[in-house]
N, C-alpha and C. Protein backbone atom coordinates (compact mmCIF):
# COMPACT_ATOMS: atom_id res chain seq x y z
N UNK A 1 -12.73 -12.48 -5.83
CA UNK A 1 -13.95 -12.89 -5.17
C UNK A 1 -14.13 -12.02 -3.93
N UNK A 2 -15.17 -11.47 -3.82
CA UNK A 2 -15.61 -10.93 -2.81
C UNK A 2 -15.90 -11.53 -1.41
N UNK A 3 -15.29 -11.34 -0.42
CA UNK A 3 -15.39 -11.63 0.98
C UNK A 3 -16.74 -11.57 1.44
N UNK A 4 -17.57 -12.74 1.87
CA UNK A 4 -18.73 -12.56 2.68
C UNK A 4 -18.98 -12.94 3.97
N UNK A 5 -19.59 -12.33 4.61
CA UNK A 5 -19.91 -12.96 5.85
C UNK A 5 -20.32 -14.20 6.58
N UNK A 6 -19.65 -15.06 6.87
CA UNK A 6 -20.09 -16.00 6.81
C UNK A 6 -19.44 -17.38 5.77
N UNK A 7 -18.60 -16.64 4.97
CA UNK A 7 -17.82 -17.52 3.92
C UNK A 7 -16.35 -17.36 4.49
N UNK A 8 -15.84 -18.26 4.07
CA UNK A 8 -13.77 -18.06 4.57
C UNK A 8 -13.63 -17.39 3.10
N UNK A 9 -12.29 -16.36 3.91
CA UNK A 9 -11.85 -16.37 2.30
C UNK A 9 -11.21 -17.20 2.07
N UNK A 10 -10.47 -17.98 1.08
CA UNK A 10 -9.51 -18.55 0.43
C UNK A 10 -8.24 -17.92 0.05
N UNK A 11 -8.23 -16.87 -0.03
CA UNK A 11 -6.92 -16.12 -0.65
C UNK A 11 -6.08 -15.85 0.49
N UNK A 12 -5.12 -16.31 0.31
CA UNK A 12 -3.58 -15.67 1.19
C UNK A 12 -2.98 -14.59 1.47
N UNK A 13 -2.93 -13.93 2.55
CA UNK A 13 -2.28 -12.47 1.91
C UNK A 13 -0.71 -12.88 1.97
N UNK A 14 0.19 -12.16 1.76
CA UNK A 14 1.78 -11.85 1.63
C UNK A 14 2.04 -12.60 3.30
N UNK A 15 2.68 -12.40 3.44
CA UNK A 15 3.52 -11.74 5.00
C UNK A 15 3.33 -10.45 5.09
N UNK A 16 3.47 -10.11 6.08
CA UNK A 16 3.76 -8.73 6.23
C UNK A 16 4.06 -8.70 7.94
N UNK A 17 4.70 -7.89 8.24
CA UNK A 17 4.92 -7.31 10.37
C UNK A 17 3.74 -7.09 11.01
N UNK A 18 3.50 -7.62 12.05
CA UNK A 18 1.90 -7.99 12.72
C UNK A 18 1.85 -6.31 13.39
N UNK A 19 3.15 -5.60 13.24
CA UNK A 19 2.65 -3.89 13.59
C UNK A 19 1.87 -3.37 12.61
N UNK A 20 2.57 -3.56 11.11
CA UNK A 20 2.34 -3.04 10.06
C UNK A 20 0.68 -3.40 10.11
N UNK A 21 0.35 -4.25 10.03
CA UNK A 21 -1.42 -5.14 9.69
C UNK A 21 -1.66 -4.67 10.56
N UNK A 22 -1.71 -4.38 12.09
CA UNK A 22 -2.72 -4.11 12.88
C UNK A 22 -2.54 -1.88 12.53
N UNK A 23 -1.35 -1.33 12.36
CA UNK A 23 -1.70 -0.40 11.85
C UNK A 23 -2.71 -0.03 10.57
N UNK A 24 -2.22 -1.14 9.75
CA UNK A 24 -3.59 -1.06 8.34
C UNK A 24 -4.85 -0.95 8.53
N UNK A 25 -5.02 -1.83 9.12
CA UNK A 25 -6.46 -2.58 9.36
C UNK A 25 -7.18 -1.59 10.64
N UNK A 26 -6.20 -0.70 11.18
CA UNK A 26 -6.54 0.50 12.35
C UNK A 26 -7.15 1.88 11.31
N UNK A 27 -5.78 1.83 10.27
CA UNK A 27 -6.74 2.50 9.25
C UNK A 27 -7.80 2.54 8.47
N UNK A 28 -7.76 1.72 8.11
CA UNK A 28 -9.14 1.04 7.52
C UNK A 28 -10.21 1.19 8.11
N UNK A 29 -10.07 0.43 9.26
CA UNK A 29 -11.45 0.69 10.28
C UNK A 29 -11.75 1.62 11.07
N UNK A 30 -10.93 3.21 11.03
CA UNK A 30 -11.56 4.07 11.14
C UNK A 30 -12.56 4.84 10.34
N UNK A 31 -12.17 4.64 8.89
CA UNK A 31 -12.81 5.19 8.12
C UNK A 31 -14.08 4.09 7.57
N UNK A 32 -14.75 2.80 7.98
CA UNK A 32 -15.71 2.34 7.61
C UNK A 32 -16.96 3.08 7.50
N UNK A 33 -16.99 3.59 8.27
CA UNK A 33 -18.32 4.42 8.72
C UNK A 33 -18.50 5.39 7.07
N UNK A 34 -17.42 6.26 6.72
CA UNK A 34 -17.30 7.02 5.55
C UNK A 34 -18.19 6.44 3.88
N UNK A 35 -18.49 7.68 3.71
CA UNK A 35 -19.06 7.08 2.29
C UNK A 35 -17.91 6.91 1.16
N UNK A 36 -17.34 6.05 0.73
CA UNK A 36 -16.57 5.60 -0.37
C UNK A 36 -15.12 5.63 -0.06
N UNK A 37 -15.08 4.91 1.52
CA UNK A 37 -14.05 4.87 2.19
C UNK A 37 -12.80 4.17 1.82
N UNK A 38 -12.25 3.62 0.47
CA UNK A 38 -11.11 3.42 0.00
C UNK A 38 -10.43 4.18 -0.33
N UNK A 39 -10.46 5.65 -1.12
CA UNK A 39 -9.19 6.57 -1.08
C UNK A 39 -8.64 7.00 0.23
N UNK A 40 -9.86 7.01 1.04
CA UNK A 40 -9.15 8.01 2.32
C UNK A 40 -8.29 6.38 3.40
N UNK A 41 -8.80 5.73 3.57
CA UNK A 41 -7.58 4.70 3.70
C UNK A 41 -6.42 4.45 2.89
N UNK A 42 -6.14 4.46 1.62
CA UNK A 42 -5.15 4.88 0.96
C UNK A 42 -4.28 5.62 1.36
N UNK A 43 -4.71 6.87 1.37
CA UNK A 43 -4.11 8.19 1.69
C UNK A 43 -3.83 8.07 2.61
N UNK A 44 -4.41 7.16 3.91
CA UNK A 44 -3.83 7.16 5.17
C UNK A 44 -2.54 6.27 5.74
N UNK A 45 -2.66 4.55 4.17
CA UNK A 45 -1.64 3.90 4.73
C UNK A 45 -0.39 4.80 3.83
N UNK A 46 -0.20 5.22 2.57
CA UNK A 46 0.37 6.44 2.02
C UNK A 46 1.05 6.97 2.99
N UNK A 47 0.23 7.74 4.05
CA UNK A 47 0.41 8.97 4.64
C UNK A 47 1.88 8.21 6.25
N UNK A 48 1.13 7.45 6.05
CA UNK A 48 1.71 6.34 7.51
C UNK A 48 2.72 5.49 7.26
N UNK A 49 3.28 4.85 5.61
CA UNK A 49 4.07 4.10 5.95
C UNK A 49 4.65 4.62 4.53
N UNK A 50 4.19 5.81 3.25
CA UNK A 50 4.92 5.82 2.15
C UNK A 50 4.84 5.06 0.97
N UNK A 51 3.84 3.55 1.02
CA UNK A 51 3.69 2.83 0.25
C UNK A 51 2.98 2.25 0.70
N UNK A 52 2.21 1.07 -0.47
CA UNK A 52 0.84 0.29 0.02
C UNK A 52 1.32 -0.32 -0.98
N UNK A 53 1.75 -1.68 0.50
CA UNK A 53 2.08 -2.87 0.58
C UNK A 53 1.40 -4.23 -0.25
N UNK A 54 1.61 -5.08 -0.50
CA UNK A 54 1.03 -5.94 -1.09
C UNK A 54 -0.30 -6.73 0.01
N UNK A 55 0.64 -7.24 1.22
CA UNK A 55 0.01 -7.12 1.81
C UNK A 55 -1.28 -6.33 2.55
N UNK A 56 -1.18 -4.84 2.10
CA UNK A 56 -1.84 -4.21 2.68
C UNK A 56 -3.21 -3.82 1.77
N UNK A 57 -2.89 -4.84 1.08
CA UNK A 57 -4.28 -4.81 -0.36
C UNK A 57 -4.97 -5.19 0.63
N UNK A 58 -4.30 -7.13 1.03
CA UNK A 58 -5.32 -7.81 1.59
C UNK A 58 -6.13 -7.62 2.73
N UNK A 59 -5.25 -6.62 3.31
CA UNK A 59 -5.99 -6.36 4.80
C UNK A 59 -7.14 -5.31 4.48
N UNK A 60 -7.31 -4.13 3.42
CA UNK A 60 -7.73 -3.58 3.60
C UNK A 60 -9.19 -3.59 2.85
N UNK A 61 -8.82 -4.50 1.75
CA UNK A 61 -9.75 -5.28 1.11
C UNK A 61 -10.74 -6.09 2.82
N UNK A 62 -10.28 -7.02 3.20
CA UNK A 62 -10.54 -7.51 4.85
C UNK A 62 -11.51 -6.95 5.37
N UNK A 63 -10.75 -5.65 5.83
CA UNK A 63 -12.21 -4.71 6.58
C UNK A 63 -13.19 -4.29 6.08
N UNK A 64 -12.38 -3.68 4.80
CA UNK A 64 -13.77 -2.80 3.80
C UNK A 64 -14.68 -3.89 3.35
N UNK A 65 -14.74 -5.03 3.06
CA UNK A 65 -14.99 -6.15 2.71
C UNK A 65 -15.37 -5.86 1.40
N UNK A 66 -14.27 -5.39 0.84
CA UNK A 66 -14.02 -5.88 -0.78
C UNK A 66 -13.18 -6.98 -1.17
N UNK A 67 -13.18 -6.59 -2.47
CA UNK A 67 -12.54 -8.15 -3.19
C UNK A 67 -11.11 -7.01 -3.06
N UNK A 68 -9.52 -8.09 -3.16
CA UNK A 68 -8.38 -7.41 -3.52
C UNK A 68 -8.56 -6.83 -4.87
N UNK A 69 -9.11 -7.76 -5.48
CA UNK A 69 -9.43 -6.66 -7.27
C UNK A 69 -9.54 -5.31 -6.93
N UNK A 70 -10.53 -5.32 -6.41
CA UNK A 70 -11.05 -3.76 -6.25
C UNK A 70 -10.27 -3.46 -5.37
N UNK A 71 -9.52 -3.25 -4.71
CA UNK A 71 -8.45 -2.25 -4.10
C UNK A 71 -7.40 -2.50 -4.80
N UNK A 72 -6.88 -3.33 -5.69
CA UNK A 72 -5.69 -3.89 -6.12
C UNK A 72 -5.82 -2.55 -7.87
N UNK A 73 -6.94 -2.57 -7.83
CA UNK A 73 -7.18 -1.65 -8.94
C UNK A 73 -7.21 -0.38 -9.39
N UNK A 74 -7.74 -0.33 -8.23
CA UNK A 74 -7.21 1.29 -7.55
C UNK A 74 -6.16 1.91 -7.10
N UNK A 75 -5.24 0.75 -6.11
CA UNK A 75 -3.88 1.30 -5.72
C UNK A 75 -3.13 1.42 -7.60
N UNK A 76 -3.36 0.34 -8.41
CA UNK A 76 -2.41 0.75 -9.64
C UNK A 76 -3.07 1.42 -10.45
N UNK A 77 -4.00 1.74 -10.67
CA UNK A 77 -4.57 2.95 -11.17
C UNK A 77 -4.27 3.95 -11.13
N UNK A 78 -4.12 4.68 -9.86
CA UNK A 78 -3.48 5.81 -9.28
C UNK A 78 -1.62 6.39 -9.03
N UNK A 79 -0.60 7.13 -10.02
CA UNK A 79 0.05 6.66 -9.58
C UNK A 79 0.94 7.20 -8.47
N UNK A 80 0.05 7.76 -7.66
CA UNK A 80 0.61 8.61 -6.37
C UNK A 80 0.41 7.16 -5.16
N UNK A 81 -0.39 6.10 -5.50
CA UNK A 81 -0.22 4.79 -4.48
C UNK A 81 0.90 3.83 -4.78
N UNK A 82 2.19 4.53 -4.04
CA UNK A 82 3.70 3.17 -4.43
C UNK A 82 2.82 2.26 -4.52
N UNK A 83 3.78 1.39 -4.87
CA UNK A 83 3.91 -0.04 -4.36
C UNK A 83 5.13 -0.76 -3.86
N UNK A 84 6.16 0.48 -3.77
CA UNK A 84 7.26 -0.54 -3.18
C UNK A 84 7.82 0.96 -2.25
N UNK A 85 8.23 0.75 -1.38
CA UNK A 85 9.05 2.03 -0.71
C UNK A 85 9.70 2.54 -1.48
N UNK A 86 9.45 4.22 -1.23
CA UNK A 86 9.93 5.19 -1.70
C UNK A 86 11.23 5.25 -1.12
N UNK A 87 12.19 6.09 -2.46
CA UNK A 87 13.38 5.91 -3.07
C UNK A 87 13.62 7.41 -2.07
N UNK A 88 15.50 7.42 -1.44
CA UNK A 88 15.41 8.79 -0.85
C UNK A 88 14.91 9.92 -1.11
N UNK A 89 15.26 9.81 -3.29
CA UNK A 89 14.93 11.10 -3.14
C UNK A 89 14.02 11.19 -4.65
N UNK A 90 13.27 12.16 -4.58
CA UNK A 90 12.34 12.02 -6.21
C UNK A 90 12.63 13.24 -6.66
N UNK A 91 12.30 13.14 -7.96
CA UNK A 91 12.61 14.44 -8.67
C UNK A 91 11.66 14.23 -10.02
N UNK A 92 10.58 14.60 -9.77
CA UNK A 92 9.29 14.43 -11.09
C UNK A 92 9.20 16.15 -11.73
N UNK A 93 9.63 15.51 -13.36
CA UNK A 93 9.20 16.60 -14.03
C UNK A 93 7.52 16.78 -14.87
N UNK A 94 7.59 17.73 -15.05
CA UNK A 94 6.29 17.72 -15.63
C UNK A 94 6.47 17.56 -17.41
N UNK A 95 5.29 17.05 -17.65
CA UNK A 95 5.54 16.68 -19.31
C UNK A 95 4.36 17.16 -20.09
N UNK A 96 3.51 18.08 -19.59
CA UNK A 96 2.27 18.22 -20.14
C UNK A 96 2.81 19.79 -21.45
N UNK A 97 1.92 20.73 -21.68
CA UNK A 97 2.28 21.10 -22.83
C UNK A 97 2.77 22.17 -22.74
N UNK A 98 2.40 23.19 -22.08
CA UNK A 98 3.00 24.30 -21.82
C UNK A 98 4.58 24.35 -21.24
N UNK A 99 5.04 23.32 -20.41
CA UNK A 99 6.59 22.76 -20.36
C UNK A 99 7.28 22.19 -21.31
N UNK A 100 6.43 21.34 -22.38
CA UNK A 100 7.11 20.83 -23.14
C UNK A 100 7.12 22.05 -24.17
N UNK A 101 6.66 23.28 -24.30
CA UNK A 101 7.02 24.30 -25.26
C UNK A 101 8.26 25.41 -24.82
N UNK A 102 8.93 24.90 -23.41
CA UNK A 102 9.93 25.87 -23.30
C UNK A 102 11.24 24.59 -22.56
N UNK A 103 11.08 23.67 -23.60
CA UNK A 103 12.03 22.37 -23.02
C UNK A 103 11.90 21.37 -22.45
N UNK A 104 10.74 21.12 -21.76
CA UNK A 104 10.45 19.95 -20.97
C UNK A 104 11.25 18.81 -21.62
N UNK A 105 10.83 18.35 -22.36
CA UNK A 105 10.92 16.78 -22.83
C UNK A 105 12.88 16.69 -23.16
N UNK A 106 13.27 17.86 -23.54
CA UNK A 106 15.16 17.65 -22.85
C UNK A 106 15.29 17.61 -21.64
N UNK A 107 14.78 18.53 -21.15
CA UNK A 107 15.37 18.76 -19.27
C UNK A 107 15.00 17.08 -18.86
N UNK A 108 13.65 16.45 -19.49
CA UNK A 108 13.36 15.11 -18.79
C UNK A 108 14.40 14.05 -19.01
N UNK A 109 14.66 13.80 -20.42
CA UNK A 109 15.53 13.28 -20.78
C UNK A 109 17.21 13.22 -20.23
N UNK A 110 17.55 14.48 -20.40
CA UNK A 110 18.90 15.06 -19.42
C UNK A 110 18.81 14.34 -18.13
N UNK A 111 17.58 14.50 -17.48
CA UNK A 111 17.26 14.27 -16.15
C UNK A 111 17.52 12.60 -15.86
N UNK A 112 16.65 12.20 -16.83
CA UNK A 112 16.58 10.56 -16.51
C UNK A 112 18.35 10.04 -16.45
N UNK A 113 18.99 10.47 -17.63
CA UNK A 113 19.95 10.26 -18.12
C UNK A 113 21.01 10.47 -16.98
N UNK A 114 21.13 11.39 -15.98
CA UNK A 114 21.74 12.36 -15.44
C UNK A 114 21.62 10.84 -14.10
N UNK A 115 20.66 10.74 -13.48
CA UNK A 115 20.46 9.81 -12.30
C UNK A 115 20.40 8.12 -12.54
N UNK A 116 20.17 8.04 -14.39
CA UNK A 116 20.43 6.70 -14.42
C UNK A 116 21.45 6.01 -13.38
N UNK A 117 21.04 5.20 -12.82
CA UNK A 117 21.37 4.06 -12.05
C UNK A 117 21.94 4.47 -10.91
N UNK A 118 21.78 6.05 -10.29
CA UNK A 118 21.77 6.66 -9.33
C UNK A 118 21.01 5.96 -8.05
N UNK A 119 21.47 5.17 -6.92
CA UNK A 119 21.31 4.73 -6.08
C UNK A 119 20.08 6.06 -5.20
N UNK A 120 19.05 5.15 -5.26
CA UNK A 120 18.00 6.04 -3.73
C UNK A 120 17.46 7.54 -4.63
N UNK A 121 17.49 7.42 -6.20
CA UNK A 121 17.25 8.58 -6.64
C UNK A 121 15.95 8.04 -8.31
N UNK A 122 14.65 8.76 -8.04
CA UNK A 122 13.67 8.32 -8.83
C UNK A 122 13.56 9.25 -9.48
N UNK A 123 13.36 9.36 -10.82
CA UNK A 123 13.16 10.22 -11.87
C UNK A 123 11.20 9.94 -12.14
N UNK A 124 10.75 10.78 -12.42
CA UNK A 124 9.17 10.05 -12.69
C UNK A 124 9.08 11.65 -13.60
N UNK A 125 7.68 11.47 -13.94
CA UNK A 125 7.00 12.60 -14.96
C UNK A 125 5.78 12.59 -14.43
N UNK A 126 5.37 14.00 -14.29
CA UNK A 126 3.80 14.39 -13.90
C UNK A 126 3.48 15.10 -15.18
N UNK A 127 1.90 15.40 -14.81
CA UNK A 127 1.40 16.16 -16.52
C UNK A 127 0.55 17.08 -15.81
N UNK A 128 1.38 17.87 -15.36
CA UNK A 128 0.60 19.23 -15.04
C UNK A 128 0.90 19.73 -13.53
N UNK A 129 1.86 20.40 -13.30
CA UNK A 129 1.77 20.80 -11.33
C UNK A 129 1.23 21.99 -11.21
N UNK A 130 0.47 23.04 -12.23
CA UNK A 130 0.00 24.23 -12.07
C UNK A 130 1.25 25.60 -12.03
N UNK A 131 1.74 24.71 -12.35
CA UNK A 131 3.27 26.00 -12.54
C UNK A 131 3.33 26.45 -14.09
N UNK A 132 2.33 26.20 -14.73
CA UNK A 132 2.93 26.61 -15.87
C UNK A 132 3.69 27.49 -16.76
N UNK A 133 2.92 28.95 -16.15
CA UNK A 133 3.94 30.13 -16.94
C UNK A 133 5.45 29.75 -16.18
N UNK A 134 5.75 29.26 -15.53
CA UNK A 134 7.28 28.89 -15.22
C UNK A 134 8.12 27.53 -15.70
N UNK A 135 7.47 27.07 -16.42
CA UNK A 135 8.11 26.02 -17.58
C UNK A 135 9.38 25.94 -17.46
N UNK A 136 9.94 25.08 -17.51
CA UNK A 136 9.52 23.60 -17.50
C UNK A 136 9.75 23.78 -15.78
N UNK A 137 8.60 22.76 -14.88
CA UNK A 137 8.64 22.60 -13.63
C UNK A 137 8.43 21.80 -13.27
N UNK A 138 8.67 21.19 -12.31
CA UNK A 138 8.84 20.13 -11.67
C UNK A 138 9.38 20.10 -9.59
N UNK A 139 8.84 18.78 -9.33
CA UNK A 139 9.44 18.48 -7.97
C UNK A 139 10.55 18.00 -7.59
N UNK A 140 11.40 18.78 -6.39
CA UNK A 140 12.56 18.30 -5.93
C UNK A 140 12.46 17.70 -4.53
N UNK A 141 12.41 16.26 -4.42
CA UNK A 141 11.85 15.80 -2.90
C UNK A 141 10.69 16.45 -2.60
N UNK A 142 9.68 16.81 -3.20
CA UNK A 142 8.15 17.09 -3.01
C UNK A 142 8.26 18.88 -2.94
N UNK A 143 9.12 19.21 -3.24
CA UNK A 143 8.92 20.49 -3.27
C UNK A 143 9.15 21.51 -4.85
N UNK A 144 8.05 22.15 -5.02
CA UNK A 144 7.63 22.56 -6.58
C UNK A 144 9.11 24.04 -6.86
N UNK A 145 9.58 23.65 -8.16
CA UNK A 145 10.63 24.74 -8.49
C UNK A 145 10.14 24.77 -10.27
N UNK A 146 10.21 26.02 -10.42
CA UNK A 146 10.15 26.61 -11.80
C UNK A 146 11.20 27.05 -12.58
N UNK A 147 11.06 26.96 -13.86
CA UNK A 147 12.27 27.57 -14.77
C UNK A 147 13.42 26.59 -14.39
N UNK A 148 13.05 25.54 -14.59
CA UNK A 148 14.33 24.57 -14.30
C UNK A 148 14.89 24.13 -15.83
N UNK A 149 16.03 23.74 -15.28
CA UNK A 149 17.26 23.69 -16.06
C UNK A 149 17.97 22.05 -15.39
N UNK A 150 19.11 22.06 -16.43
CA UNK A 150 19.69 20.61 -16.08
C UNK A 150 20.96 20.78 -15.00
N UNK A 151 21.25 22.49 -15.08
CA UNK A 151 22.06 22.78 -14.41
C UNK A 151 21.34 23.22 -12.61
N UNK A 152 20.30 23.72 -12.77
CA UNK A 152 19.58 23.92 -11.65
C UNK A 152 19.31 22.90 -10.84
N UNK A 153 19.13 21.88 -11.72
CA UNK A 153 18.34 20.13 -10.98
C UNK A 153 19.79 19.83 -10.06
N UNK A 154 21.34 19.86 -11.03
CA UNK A 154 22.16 19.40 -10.25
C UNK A 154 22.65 20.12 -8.79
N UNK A 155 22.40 21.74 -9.32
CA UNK A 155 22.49 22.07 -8.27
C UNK A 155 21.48 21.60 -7.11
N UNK A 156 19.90 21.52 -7.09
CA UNK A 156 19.71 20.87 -6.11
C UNK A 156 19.57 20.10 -5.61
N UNK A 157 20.63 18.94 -6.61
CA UNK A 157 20.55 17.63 -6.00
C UNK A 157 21.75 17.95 -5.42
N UNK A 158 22.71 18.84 -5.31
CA UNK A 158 23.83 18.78 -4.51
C UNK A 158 23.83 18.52 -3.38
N UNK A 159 23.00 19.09 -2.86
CA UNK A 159 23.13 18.86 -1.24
C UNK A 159 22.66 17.42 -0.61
N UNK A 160 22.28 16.65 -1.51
CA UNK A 160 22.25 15.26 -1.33
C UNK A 160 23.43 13.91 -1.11
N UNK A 161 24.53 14.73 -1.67
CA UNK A 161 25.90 14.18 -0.86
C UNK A 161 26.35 14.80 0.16
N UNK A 162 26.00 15.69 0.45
CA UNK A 162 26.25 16.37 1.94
C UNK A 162 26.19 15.43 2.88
């Protein structure tokens, strides 16, 4: 249900830290003024805390004066909007086609297999980082490497027990 002026809402948000909400809702309400001002609040609680909070549906739903549907739909729609804090470290391969013709879909597999139940360490799959003639590629902690291997990945996860 959509929030109106003049109506209470009814819906509860979470808990959440009265820093965290007044930072949200700081985001939010800079960008009201903007035309189709829900991604770029996204991107900003993203940018500011790494994830978008449950709570931070409700607040931002609040200002923009949408319904949580509609932001709740969008954050899982998208899947660059967590929803739970990010893990120390990520390592997303790509799975689209030109990787999967020089190995992708082993190196992924190897990969998943390799960090199963690896504490603070996320395996994910993207479909496409623009690396293609360097197949199979993928991110190490947000940074793009080509011509990867299962032996390459460990090497740069080495320095993560350091």
């Amino acid at each position: 249900m959509q929030h109106l002026p003049g109506r209470p809402d009814t819906e509860k948000a979470p808990p959440s830290a009265p820093e965290r909400v007044e930072q949200v809702r700081a985001i939010a309400t800079a960008h009201l003024a903007d035309p189709g001002p829900l991604l770029p609040v996204l991107h900003g609680v993203l940018e500011q805390f790494g994830w978008v909070a449950d709570a931070d549906v409700h607040e931002i739903a609040d200002v923009l004066n949408l319904s949580r549907a509609d932001v709740h739909g969008v954050v899982s729609f998208y899947t660059d909007f967590r929803r739970t804090p990010p893990p120390a470290h990520r390592v997303s391969l790509c799975r689209a086609e030109a990787c999967q013709a020089v190995g992708g879909q082993a190196l992924y597999a190897a990969t998943q297999e390799r960090f199963r139940g690896a504490a603070g360490v996320e395996v994910a799959e993207v479909f496409c980082l623009g690396n293609c003639a360097l197949g199979p590629s993928g991110t190490v902690d947000g940074r793009l490497h080509g011509r990867l291997s299962a032996e390459r990945l460990d090497s740069l996860a080495a320095v993560w027990d350091r």
